[in-house]
N, C-alpha and C. Protein backbone atom coordinates (compact mmCIF):
# COMPACT_ATOMS: atom_id res chain seq x y z
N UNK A 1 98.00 93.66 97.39
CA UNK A 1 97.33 93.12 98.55
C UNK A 1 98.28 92.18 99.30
N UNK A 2 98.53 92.23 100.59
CA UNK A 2 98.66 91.13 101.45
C UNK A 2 98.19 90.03 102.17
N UNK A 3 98.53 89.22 101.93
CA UNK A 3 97.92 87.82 102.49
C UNK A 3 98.32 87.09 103.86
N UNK A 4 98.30 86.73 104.81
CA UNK A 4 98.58 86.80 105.97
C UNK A 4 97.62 84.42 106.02
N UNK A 5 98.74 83.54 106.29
CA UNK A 5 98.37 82.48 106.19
C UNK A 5 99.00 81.72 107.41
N UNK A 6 98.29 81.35 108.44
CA UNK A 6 98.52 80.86 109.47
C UNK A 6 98.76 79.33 109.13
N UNK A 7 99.61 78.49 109.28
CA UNK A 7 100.18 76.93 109.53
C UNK A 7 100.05 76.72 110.81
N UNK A 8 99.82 75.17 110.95
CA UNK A 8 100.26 74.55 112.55
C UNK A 8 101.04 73.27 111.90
N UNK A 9 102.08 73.64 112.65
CA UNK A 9 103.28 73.10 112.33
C UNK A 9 103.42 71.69 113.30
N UNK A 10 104.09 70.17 113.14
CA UNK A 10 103.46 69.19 114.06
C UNK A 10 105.07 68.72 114.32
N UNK A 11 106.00 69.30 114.02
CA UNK A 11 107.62 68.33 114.43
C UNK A 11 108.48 69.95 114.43
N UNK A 12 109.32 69.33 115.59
CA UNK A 12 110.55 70.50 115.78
C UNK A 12 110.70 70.43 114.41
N UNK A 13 111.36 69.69 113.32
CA UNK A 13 111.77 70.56 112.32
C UNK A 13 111.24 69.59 110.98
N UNK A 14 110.54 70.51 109.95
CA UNK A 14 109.57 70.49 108.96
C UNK A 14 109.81 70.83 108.02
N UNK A 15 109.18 70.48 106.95
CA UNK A 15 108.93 71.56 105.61
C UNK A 15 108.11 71.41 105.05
N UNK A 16 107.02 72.38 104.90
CA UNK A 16 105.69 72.26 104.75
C UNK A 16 105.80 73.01 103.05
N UNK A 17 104.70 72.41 102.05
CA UNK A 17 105.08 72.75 100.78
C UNK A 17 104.00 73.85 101.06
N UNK A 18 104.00 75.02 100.37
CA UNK A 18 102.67 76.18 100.20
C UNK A 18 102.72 76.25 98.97
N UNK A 19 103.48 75.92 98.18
CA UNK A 19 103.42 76.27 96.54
C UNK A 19 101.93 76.32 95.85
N UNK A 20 100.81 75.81 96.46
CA UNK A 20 99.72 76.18 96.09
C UNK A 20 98.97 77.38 96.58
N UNK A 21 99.30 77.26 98.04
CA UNK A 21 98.84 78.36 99.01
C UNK A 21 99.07 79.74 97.75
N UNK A 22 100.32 79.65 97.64
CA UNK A 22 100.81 81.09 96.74
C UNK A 22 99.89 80.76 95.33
N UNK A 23 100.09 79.99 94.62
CA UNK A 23 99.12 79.86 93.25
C UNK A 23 97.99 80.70 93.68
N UNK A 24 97.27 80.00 94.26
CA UNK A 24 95.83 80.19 94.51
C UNK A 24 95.63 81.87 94.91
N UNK A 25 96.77 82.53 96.08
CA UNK A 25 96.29 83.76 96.56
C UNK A 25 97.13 84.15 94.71
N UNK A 26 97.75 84.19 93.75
CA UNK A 26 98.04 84.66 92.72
C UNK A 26 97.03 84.53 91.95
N UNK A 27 96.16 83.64 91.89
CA UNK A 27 94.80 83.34 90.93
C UNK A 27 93.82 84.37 91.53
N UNK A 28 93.46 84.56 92.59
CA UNK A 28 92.58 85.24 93.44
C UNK A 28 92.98 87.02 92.98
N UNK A 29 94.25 87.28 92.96
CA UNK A 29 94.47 88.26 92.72
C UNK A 29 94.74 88.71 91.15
N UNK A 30 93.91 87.84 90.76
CA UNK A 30 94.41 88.02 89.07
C UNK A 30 95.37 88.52 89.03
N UNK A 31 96.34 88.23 88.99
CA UNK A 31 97.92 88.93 88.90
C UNK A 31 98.60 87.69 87.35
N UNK A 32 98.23 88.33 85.98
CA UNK A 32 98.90 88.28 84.87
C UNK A 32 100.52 87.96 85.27
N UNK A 33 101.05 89.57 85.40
CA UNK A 33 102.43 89.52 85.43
C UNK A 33 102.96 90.04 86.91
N UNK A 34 104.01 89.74 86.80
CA UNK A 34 104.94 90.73 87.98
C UNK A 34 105.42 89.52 88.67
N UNK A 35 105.75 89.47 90.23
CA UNK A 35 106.38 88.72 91.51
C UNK A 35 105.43 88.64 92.37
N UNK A 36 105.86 87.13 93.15
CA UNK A 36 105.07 87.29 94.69
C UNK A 36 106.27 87.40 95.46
N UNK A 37 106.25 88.30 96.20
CA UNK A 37 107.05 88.04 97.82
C UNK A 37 106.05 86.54 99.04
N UNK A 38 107.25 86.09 99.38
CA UNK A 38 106.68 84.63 100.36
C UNK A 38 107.66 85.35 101.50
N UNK A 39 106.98 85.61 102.60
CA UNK A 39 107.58 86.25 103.89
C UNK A 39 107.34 84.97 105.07
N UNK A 40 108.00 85.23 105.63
CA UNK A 40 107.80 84.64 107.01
C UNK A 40 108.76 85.83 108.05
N UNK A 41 107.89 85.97 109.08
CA UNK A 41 107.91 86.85 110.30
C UNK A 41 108.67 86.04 111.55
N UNK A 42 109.00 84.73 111.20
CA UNK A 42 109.85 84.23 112.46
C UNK A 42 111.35 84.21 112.95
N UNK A 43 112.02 83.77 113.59
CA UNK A 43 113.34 83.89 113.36
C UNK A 43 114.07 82.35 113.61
N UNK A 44 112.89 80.97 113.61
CA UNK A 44 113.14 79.82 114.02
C UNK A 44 112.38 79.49 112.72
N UNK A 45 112.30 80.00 111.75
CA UNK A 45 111.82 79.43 110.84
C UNK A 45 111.68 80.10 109.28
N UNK A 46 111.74 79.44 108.10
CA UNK A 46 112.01 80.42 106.83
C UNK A 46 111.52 79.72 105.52
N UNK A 47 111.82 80.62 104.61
CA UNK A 47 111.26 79.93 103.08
C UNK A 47 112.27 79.90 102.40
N UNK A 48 112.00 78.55 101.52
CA UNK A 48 113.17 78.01 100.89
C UNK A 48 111.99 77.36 99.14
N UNK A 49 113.06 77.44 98.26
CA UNK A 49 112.27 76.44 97.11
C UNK A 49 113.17 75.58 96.73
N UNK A 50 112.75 74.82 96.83
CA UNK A 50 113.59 73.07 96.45
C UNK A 50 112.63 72.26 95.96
N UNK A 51 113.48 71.06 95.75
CA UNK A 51 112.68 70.09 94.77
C UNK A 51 111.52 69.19 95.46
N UNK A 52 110.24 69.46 94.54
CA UNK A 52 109.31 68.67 95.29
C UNK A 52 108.73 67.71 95.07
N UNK A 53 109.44 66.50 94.18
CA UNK A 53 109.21 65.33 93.35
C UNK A 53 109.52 64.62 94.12
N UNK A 54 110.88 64.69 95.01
CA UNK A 54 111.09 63.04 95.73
C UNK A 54 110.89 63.62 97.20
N UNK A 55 109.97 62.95 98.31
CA UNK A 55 110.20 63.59 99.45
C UNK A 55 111.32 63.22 100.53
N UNK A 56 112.13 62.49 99.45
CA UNK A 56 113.48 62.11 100.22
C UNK A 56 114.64 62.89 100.39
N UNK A 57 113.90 64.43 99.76
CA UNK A 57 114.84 65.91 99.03
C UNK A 57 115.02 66.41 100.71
N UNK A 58 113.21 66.49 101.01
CA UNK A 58 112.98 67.32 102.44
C UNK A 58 113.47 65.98 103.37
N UNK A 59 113.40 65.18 103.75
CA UNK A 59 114.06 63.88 104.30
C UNK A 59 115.40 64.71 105.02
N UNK A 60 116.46 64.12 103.71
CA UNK A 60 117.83 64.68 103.31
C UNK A 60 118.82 66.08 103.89
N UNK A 61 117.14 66.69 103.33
CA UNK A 61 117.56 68.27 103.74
C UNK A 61 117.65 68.39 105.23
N UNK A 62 116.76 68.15 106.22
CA UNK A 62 116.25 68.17 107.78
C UNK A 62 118.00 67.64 108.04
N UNK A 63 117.65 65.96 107.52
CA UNK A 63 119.20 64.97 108.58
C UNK A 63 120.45 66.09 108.14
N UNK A 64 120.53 66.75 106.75
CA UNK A 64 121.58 67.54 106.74
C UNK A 64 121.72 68.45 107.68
N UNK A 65 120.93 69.61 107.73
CA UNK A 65 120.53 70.62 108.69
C UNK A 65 121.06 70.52 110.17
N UNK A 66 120.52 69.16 110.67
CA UNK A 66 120.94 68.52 111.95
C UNK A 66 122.23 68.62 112.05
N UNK A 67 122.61 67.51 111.23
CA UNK A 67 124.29 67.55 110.91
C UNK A 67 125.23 68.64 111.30
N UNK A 68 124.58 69.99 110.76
CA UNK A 68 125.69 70.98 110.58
C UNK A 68 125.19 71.86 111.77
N UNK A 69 124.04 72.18 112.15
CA UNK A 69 123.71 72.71 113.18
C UNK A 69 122.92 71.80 114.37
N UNK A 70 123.77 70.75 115.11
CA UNK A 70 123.25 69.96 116.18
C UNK A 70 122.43 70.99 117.53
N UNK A 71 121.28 70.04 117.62
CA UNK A 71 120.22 70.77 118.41
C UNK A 71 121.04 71.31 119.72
N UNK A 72 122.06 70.47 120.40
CA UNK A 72 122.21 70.63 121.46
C UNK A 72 123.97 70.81 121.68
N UNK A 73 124.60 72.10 121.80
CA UNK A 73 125.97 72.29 121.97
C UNK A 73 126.19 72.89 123.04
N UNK A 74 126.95 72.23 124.07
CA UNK A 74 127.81 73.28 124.95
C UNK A 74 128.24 74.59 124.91
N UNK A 75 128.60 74.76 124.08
CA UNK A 75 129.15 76.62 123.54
C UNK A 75 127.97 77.53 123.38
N UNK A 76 126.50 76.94 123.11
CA UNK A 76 125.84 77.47 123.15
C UNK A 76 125.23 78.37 123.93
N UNK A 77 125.20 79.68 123.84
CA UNK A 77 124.78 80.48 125.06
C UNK A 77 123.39 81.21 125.07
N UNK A 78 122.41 81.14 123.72
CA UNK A 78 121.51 81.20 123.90
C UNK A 78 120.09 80.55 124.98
N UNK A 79 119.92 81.53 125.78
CA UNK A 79 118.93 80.99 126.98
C UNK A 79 117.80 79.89 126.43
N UNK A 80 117.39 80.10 125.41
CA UNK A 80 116.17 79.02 124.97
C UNK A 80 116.42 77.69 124.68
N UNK A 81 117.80 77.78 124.27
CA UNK A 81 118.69 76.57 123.71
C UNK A 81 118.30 76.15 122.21
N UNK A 82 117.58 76.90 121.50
CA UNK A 82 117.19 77.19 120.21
C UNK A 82 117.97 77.79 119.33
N UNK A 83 119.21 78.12 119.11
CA UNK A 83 120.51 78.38 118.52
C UNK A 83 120.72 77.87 117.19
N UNK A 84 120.06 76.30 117.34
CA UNK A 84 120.49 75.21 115.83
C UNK A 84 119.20 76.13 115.25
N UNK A 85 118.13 76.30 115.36
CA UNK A 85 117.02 76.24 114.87
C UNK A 85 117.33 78.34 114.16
N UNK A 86 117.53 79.17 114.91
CA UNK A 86 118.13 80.11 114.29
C UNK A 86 119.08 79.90 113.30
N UNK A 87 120.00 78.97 113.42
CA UNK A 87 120.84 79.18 112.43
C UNK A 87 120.68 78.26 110.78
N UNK A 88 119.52 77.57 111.53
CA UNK A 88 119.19 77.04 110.24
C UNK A 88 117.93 78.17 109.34
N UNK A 89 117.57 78.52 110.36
CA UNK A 89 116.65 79.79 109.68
C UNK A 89 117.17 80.75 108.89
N UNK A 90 118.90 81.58 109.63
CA UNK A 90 119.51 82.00 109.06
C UNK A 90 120.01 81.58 107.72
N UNK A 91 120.09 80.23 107.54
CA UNK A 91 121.02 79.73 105.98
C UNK A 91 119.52 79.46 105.54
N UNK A 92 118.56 79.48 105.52
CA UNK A 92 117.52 79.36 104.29
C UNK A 92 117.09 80.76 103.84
N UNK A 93 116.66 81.33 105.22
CA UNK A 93 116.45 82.76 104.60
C UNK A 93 114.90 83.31 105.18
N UNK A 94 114.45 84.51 104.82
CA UNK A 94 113.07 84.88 105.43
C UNK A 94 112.51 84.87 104.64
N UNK A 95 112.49 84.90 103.41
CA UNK A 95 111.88 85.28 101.90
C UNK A 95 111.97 84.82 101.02
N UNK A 96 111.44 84.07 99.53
CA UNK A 96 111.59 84.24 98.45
C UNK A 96 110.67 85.08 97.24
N UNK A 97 111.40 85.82 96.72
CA UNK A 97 110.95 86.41 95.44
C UNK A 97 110.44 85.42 94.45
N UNK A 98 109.14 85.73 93.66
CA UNK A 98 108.71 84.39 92.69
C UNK A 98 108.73 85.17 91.36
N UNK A 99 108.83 85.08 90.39
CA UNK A 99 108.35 85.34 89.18
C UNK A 99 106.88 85.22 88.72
N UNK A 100 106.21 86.13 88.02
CA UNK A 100 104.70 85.10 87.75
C UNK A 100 104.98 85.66 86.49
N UNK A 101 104.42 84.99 85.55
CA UNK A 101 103.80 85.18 84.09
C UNK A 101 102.84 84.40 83.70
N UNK A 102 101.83 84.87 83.03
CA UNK A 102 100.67 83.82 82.45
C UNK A 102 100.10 83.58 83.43
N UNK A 103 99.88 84.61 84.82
CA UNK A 103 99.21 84.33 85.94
C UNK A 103 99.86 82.76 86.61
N UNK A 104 101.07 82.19 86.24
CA UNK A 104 101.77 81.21 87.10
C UNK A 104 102.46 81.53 87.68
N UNK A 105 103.08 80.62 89.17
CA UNK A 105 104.37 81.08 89.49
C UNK A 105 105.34 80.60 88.31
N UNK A 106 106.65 81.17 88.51
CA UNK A 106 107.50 80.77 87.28
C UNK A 106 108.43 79.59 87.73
N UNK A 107 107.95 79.01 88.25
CA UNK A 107 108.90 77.44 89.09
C UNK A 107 109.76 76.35 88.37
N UNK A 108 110.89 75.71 88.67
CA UNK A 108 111.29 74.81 87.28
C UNK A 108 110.25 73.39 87.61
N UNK A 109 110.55 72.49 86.72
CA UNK A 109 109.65 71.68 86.68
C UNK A 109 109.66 70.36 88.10
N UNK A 110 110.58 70.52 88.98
CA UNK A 110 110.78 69.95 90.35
C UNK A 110 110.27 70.70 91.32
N UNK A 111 110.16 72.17 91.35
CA UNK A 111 110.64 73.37 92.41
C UNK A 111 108.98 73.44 92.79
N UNK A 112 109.73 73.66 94.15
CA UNK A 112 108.19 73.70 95.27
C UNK A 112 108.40 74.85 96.32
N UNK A 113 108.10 76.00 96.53
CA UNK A 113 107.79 76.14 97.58
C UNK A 113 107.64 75.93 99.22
N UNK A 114 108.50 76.19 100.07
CA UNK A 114 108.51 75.68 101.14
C UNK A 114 108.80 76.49 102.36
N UNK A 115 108.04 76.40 103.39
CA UNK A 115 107.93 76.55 104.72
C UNK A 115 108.89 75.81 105.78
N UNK A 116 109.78 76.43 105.77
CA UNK A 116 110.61 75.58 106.92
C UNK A 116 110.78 75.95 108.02
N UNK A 117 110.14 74.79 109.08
CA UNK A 117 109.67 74.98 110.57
C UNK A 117 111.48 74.14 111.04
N UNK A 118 111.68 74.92 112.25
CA UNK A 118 112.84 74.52 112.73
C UNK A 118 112.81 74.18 114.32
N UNK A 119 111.71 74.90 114.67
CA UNK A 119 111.66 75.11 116.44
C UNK A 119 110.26 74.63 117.01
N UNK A 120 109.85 73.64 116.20
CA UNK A 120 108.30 73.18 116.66
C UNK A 120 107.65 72.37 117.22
N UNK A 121 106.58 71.86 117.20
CA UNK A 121 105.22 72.61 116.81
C UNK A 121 105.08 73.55 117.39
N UNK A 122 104.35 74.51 116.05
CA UNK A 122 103.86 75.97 116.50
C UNK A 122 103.29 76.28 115.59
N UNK A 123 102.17 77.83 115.87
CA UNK A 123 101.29 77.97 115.54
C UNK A 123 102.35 79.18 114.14
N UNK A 124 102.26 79.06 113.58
CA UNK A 124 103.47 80.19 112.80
C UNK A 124 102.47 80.59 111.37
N UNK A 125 103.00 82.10 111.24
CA UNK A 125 102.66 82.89 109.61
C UNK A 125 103.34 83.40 108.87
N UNK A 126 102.17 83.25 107.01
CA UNK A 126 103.58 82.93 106.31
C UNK A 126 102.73 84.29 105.19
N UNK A 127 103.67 84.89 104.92
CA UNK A 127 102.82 86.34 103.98
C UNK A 127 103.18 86.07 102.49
N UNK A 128 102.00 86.45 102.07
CA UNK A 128 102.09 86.64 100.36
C UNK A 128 101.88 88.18 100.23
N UNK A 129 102.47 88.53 99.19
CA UNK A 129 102.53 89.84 98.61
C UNK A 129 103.09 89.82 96.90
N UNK A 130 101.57 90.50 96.46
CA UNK A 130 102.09 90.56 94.88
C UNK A 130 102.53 92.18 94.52
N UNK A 131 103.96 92.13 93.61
CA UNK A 131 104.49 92.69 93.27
C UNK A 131 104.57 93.04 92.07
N UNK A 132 104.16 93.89 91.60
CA UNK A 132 103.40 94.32 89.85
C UNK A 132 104.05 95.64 89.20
């Protein structure tokens, strides 16, 4: 089954935890064993799992992000001027693969789940899919 989970996202750039979102559609689907796929359909925005104990991780992560891809460059020739926000989408990624066993995700004992908004606020969706 696919799951289809709409966010509203409130800052150009975010990271919203779903690590339950996914539990829960994995509990719902009684799914014992196998993988979830975590999709996102955008191209200003992606899934990442990092640590979700200190929120000074996602803090850290954003001012880094900035750092290496500044919102606003001259060379830039994209018309929207949204360029940083692609390319930070690009280095996280569209997807992660999860492990489940014992009907859990298989996460280490920090690791969270995450939604990363780059180009926002916006209304954005994020797909579950179990893999058995």
């Amino acid at each position: 089954m696919l799951r289809k989970h709409t966010l509203e996202t409130h800052k150009r750039d975010e990271m919203i935890e779903v690590t339950h979102l996914v539990q829960s559609f994995i509990n719902e689907q009684n799914t014992d064993e196998g993988a979830v796929l975590v999709y996102c359909p955008h191209t200003t925005a992606g899934i990442t799992i990092n640590e979700n104990a200190d929120p000074d991780v996602k803090t850290d992560m954003l001012r880094r992000f900035d750092e290496v891809y500044p919102w606003k460059l001259v060379k830039d020739l994209h018309g929207e001027g949204n360029t940083a926000a692609h390319m930070k989408a690009s280095t996280v990624g569209s997807s992660q693969t999860i492990i489940v066993t014992n009907g859990r995700l298989l996460l280490g004992t920090w690791q969270g789940i995450y939604f990363c908004e780059f180009d926002g606020p916006r209304r954005r969706d994020v797909y579950f899919k179990i893999i058995r």
